[in-house]
C-alpha atoms as a PDB file:
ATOM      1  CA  UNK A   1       9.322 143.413-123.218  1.00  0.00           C
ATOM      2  CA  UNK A   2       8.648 140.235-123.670  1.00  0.00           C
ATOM      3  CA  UNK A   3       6.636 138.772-126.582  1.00  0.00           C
ATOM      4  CA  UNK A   4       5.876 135.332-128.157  1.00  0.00           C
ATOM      5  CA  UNK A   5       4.489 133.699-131.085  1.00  0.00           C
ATOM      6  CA  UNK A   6       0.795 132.665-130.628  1.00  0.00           C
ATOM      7  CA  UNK A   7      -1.556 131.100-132.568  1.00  0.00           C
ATOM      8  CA  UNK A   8      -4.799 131.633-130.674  1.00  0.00           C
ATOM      9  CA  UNK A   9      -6.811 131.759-127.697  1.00  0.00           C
ATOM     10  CA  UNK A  10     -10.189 130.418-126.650  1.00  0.00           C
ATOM     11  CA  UNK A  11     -12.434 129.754-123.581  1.00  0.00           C
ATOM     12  CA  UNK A  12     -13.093 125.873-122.780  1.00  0.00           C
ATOM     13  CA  UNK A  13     -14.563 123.995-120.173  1.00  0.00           C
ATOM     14  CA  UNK A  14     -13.170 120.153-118.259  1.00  0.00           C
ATOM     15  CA  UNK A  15     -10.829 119.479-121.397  1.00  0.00           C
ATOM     16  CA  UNK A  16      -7.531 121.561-120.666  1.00  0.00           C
ATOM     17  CA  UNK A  17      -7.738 121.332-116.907  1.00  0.00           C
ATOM     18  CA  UNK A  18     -10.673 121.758-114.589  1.00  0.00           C
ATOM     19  CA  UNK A  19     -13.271 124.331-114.798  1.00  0.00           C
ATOM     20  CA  UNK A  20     -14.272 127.043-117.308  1.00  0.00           C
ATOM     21  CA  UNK A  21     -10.481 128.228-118.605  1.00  0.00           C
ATOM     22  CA  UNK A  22      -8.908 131.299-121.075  1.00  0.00           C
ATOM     23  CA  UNK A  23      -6.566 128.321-123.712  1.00  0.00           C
ATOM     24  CA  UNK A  24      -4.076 130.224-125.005  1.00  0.00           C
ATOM     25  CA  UNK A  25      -2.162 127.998-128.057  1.00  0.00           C
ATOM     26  CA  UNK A  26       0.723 128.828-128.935  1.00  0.00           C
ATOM     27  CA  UNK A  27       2.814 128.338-132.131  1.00  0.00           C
ATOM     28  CA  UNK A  28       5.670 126.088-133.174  1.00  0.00           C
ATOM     29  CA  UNK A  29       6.621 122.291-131.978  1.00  0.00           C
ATOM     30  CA  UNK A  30       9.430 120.465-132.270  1.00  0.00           C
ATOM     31  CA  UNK A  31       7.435 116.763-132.739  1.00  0.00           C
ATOM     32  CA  UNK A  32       5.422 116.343-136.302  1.00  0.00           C
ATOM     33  CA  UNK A  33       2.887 113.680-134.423  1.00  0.00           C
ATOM     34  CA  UNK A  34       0.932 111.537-137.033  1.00  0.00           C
ATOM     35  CA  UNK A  35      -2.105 112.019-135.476  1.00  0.00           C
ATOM     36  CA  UNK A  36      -1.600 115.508-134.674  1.00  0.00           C
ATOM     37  CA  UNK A  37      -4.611 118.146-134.748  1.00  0.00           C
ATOM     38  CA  UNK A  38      -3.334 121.011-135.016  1.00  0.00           C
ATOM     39  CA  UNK A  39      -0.893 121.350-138.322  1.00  0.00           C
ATOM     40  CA  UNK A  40      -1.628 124.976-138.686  1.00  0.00           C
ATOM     41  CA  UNK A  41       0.778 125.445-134.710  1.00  0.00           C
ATOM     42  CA  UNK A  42       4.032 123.890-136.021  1.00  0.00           C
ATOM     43  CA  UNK A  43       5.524 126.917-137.456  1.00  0.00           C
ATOM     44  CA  UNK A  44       6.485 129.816-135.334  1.00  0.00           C
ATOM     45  CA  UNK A  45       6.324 131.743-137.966  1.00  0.00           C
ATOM     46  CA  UNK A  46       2.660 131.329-138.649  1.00  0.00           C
ATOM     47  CA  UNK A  47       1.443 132.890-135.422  1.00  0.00           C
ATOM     48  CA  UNK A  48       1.475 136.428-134.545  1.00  0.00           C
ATOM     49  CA  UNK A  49       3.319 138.464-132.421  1.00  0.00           C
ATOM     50  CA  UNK A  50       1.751 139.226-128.717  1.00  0.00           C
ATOM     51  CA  UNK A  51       3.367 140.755-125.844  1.00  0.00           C
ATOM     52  CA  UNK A  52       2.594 139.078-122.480  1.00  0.00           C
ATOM     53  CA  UNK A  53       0.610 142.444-121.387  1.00  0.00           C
ATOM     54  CA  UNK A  54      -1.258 142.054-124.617  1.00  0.00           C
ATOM     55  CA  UNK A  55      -2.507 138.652-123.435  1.00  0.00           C
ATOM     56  CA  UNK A  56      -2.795 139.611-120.049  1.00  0.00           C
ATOM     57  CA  UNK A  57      -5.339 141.881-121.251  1.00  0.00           C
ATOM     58  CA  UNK A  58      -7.526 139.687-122.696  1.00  0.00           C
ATOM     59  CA  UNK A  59      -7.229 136.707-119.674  1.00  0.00           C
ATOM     60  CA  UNK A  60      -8.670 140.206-117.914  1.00  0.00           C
ATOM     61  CA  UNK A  61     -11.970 140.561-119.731  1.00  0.00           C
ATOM     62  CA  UNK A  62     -12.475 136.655-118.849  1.00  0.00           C
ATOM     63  CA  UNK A  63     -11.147 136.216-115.239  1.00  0.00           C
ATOM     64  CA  UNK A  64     -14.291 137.275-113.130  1.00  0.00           C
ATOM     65  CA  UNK A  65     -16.085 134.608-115.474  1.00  0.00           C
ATOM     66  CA  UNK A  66     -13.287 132.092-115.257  1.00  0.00           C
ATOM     67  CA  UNK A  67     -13.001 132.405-111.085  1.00  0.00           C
ATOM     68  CA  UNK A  68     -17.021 132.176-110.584  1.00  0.00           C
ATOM     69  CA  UNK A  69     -16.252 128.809-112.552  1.00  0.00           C
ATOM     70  CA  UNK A  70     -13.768 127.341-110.624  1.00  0.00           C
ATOM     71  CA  UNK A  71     -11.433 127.052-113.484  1.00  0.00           C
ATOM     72  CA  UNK A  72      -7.851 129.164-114.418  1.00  0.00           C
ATOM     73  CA  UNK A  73      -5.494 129.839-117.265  1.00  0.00           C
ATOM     74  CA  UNK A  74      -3.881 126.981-119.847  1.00  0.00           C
ATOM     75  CA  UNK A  75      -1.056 127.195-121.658  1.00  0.00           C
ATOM     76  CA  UNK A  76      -1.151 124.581-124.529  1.00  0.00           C
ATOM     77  CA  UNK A  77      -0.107 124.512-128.566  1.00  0.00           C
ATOM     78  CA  UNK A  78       1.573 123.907-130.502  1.00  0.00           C
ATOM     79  CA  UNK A  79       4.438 123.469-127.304  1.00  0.00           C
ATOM     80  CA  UNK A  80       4.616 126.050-125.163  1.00  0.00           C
ATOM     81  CA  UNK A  81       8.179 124.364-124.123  1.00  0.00           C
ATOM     82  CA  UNK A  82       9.497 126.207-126.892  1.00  0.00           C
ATOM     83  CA  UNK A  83       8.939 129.156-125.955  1.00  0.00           C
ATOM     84  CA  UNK A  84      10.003 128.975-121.942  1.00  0.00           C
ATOM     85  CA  UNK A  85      10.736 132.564-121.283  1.00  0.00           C
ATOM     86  CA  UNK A  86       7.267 134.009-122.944  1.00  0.00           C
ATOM     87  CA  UNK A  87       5.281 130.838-120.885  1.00  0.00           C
ATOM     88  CA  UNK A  88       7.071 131.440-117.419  1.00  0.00           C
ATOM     89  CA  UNK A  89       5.831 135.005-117.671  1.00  0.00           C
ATOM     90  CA  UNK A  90       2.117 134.239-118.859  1.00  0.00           C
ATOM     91  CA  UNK A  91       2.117 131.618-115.911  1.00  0.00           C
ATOM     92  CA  UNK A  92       3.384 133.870-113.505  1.00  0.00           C
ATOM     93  CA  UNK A  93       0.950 136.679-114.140  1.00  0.00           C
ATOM     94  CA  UNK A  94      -1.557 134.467-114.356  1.00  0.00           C
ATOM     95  CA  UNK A  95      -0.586 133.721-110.116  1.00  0.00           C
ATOM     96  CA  UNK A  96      -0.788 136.995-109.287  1.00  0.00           C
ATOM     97  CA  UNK A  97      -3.855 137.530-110.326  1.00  0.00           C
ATOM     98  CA  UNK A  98      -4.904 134.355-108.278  1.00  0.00           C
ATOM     99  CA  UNK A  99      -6.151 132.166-111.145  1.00  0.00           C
ATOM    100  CA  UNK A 100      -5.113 128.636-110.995  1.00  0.00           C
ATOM    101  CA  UNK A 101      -2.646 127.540-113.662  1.00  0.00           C
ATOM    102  CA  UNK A 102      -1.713 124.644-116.323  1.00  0.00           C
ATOM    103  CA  UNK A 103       0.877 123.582-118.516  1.00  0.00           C
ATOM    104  CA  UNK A 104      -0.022 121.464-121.218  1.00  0.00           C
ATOM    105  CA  UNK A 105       3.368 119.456-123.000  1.00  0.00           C
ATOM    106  CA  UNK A 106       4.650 116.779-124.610  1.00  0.00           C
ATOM    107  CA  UNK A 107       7.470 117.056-122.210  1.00  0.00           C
ATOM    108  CA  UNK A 108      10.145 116.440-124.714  1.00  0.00           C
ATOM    109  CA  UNK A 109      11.693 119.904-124.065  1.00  0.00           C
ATOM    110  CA  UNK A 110      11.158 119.100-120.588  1.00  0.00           C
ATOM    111  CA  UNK A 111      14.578 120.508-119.653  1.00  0.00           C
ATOM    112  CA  UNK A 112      13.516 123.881-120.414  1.00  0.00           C
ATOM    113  CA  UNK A 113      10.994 124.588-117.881  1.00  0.00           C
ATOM    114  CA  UNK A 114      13.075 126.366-115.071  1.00  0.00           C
ATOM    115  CA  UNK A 115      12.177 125.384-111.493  1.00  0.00           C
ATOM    116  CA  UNK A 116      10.361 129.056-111.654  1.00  0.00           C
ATOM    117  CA  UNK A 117       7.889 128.148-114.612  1.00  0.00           C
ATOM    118  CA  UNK A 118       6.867 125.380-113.216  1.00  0.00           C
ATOM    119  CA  UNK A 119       6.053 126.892-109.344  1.00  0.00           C
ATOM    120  CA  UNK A 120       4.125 128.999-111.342  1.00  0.00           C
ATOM    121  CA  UNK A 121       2.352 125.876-112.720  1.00  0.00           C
ATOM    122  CA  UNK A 122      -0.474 123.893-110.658  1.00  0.00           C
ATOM    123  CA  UNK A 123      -1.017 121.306-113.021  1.00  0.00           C
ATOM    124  CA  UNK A 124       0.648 119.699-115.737  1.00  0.00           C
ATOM    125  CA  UNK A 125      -1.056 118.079-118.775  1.00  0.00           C
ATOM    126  CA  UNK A 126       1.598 115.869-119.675  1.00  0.00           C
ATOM    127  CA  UNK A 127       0.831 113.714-123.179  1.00  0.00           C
ATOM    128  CA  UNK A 128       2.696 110.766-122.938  1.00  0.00           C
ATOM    129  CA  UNK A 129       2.395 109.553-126.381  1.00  0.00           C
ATOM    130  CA  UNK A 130       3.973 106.055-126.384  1.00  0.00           C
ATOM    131  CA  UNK A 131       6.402 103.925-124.227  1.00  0.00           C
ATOM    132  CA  UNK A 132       8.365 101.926-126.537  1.00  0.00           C
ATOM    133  CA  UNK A 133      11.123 104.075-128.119  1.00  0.00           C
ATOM    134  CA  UNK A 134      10.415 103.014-131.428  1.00  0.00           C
ATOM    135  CA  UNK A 135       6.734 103.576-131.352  1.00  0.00           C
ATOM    136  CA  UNK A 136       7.357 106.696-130.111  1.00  0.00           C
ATOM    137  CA  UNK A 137       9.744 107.822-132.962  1.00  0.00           C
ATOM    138  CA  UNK A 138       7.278 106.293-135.348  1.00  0.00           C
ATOM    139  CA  UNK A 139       4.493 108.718-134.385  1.00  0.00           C
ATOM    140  CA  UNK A 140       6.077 111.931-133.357  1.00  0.00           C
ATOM    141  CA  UNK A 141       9.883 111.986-135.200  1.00  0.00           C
ATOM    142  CA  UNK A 142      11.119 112.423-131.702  1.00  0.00           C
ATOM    143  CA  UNK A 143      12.483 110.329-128.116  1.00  0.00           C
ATOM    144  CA  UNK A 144      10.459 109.459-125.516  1.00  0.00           C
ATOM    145  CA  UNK A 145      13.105 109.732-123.058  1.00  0.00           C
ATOM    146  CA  UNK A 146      12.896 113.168-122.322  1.00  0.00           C
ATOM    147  CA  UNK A 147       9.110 113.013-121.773  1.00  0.00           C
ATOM    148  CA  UNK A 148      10.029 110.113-119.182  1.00  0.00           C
ATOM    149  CA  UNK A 149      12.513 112.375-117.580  1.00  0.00           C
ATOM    150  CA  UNK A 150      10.231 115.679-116.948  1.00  0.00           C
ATOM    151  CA  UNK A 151       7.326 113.409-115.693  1.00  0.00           C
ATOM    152  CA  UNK A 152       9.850 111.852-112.864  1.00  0.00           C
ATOM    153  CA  UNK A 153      10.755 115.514-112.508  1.00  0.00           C
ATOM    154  CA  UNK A 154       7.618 116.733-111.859  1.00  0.00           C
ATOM    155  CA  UNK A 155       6.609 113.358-109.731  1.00  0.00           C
ATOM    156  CA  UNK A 156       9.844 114.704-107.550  1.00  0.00           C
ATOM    157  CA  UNK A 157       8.293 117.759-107.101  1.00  0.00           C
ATOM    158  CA  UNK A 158       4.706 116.358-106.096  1.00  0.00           C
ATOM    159  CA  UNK A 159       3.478 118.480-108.970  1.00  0.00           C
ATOM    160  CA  UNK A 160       0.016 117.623-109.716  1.00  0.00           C
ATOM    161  CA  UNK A 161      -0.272 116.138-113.361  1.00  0.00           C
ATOM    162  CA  UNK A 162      -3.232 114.826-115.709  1.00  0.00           C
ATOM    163  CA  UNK A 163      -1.403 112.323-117.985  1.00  0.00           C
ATOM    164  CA  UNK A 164      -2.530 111.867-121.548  1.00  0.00           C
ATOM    165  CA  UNK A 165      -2.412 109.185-123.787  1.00  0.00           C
ATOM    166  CA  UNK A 166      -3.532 109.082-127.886  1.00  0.00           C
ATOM    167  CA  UNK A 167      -4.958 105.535-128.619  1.00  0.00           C
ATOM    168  CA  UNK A 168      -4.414 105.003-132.361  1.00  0.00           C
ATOM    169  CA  UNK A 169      -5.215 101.943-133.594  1.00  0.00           C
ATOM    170  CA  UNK A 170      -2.298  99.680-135.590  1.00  0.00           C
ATOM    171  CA  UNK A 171      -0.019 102.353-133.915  1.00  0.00           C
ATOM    172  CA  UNK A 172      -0.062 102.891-130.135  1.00  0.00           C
ATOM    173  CA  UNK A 173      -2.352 100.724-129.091  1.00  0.00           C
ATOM    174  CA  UNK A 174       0.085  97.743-128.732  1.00  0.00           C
ATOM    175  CA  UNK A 175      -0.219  95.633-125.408  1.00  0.00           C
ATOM    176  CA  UNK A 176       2.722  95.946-124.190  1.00  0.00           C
ATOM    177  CA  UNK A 177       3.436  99.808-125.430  1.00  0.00           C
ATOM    178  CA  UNK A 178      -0.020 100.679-122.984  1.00  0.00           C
ATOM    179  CA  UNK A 179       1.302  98.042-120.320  1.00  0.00           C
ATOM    180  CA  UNK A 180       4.824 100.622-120.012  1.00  0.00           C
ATOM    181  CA  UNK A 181       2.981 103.100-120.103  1.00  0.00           C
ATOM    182  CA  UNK A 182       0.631 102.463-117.114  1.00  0.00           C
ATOM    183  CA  UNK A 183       3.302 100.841-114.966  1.00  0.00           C
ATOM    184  CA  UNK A 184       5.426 104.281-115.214  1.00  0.00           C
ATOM    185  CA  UNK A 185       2.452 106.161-114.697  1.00  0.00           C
ATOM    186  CA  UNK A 186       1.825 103.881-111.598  1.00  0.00           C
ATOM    187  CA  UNK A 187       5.649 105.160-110.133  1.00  0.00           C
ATOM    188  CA  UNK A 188       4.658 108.758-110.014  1.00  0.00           C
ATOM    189  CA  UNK A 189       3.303 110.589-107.434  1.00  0.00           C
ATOM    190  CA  UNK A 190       0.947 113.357-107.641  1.00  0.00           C
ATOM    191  CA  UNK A 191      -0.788 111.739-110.721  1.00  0.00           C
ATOM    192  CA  UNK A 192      -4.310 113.137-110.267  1.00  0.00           C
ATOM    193  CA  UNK A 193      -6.154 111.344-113.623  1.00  0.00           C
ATOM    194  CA  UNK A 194      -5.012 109.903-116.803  1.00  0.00           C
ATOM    195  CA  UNK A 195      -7.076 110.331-119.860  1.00  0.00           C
ATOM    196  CA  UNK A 196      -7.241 107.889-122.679  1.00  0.00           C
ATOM    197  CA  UNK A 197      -7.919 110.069-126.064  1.00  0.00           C
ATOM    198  CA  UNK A 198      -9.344 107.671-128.646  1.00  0.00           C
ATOM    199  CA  UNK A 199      -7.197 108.920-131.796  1.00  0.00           C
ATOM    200  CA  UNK A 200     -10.108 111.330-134.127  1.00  0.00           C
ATOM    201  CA  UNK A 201      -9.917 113.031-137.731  1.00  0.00           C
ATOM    202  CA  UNK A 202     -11.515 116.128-136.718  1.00  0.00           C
ATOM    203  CA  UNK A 203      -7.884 117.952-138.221  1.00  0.00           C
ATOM    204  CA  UNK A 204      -8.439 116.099-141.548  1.00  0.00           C
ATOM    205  CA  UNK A 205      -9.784 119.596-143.065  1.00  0.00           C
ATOM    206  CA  UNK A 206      -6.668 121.574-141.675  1.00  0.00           C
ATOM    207  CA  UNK A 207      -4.310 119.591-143.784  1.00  0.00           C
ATOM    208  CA  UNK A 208      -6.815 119.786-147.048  1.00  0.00           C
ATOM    209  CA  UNK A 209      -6.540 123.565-146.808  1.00  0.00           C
ATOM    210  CA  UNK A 210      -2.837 123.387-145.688  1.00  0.00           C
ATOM    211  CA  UNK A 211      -2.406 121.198-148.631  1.00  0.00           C
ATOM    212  CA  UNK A 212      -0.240 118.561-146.776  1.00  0.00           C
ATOM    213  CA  UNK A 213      -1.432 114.765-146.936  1.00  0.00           C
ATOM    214  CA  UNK A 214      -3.081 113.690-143.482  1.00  0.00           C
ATOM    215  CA  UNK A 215      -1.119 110.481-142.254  1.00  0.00           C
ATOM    216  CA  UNK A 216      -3.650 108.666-140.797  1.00  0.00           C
ATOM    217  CA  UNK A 217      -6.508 109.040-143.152  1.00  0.00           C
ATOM    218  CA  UNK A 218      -6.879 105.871-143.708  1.00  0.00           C
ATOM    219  CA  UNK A 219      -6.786 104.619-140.164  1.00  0.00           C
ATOM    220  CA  UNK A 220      -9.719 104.051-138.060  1.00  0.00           C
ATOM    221  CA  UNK A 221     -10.914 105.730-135.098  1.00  0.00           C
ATOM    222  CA  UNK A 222     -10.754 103.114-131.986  1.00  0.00           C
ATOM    223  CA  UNK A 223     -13.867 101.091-131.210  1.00  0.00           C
ATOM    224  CA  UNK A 224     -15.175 100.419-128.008  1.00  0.00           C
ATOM    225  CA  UNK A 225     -13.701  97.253-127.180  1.00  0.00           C
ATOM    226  CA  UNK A 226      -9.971  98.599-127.428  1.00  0.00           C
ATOM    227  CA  UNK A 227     -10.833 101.515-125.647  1.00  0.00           C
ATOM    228  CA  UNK A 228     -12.169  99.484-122.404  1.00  0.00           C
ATOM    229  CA  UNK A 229      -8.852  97.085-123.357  1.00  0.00           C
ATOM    230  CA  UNK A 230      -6.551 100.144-122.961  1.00  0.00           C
ATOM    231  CA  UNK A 231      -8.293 101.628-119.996  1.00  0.00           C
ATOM    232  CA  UNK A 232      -8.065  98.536-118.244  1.00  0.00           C
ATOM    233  CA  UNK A 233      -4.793  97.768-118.451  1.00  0.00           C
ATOM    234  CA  UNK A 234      -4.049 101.231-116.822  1.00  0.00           C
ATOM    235  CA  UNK A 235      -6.940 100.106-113.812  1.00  0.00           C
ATOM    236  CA  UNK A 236      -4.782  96.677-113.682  1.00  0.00           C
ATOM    237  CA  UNK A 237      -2.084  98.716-112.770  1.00  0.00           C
ATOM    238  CA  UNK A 238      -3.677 100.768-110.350  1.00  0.00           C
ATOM    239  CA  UNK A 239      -4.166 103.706-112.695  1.00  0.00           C
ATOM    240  CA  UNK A 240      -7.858 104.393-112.973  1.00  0.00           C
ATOM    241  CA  UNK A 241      -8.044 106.032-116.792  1.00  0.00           C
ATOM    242  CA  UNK A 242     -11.302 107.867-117.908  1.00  0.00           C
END
């Protein structure tokens, strides 16, 4: 039977695909992203044991509500790459039950979404966190290469994707690192938005009660002006960004 490590589950509405949708986080990730969220999904370890029945249970009590509101079932984190097996099988119960379905990655463990997992998949929230390499290692600890790989992957497959972006000022929000960015968005097919996420503190309190020191307190949220910079330069590219 099998299980996975999650962290938690919620019901939200136009953020993690489109419509009303059951979230289910998962725990553990491979990146340590400065500006990440969510410190309390890093560790495996720290979420509890479900089988996918278990969770299938619970989508249940939801999925009359969920259909009536045009929206499905998203698997997010944490990375839900990292645990492919348990996240294929979520996914593909979700499609027989008819809901619609979403994967939402980094990408960098790409690789380990079989061709199965992701026909099981109708959308693909793929963050693409920076272009330049060394930006990239800067704010997550990892390569962007493998994130550049699954996207022409899924663009090869036609499989519909939201692409997602973190606009942190003094850190991603370089010309030319957004420029990269929207001119490989602009190669792949099946691109259906792209968001631009102005970079909030609203984990701050996470790490106080973790105890661990929160990178980026002293960095500002963006202001307007570089946001409508940064959006533009995806429209100059073709790339309308919200």
């Amino acid at each position: 039977m099998t299980t996975g490590s999650v962290h938690s589950w919620d019901i939200a509405t136009a953020v993690d695909g489109p419509g009303t949708r059951f979230v289910l986080f998962l725990s553990g990730c491979p990146l340590r992203c400065l500006y990440c969220h969510n410190p309390d999904t890093w560790h495996m370890r720290d979420g509890h044991r479900m089988t996918v029945d278990e969770v299938m249970d619970e989508v249940a009590k939801y999925q009359r509500f969920i259909e009536v509101a045009g929206g499905g079932l998203t698997i997010s984190g944490g990375e839900p790459l990292l645990q492919p097996d348990f996240t294929a099988e979520v996914l593909h119960r979700a499609k027989q039950l008819g809901l619609h379905t979403a994967l939402d990655t980094s990408g960098f463990l790409g690789v380990r979404a079989s061709d199965e997992l992701l026909a099981d998949t109708d959308l693909v929230l793929l963050d693409i966190k920076s272009w330049d390499p060394v930006t990239y290692r800067h704010v997550t600890g990892g390569e962007v290469t493998p994130t550049l790989e699954f996207a022409r992957r899924l663009s090869a497959l036609r499989k519909p994707m939201w692409i997602r972006f973190v606009l942190v000022p003094g850190h991603t929000d370089a010309e030319d690192n957004v420029a990269g960015i929207a001119s490989f968005v602009s190669t792949l097919d099946a691109v259906e938005r792209v968001e631009v996420l102005p970079f909030h503190k609203l984990g701050a309190p996470k790490y106080a009660a973790l105890g661990i020191p929160f990178p980026l307190e002293n960095v500002p949220t963006p202001d307007a002006e570089l946001v409508r910079r940064v959006r533009g330069q995806f429209a100059d590219r073709g790339v309308p960004a919200h």
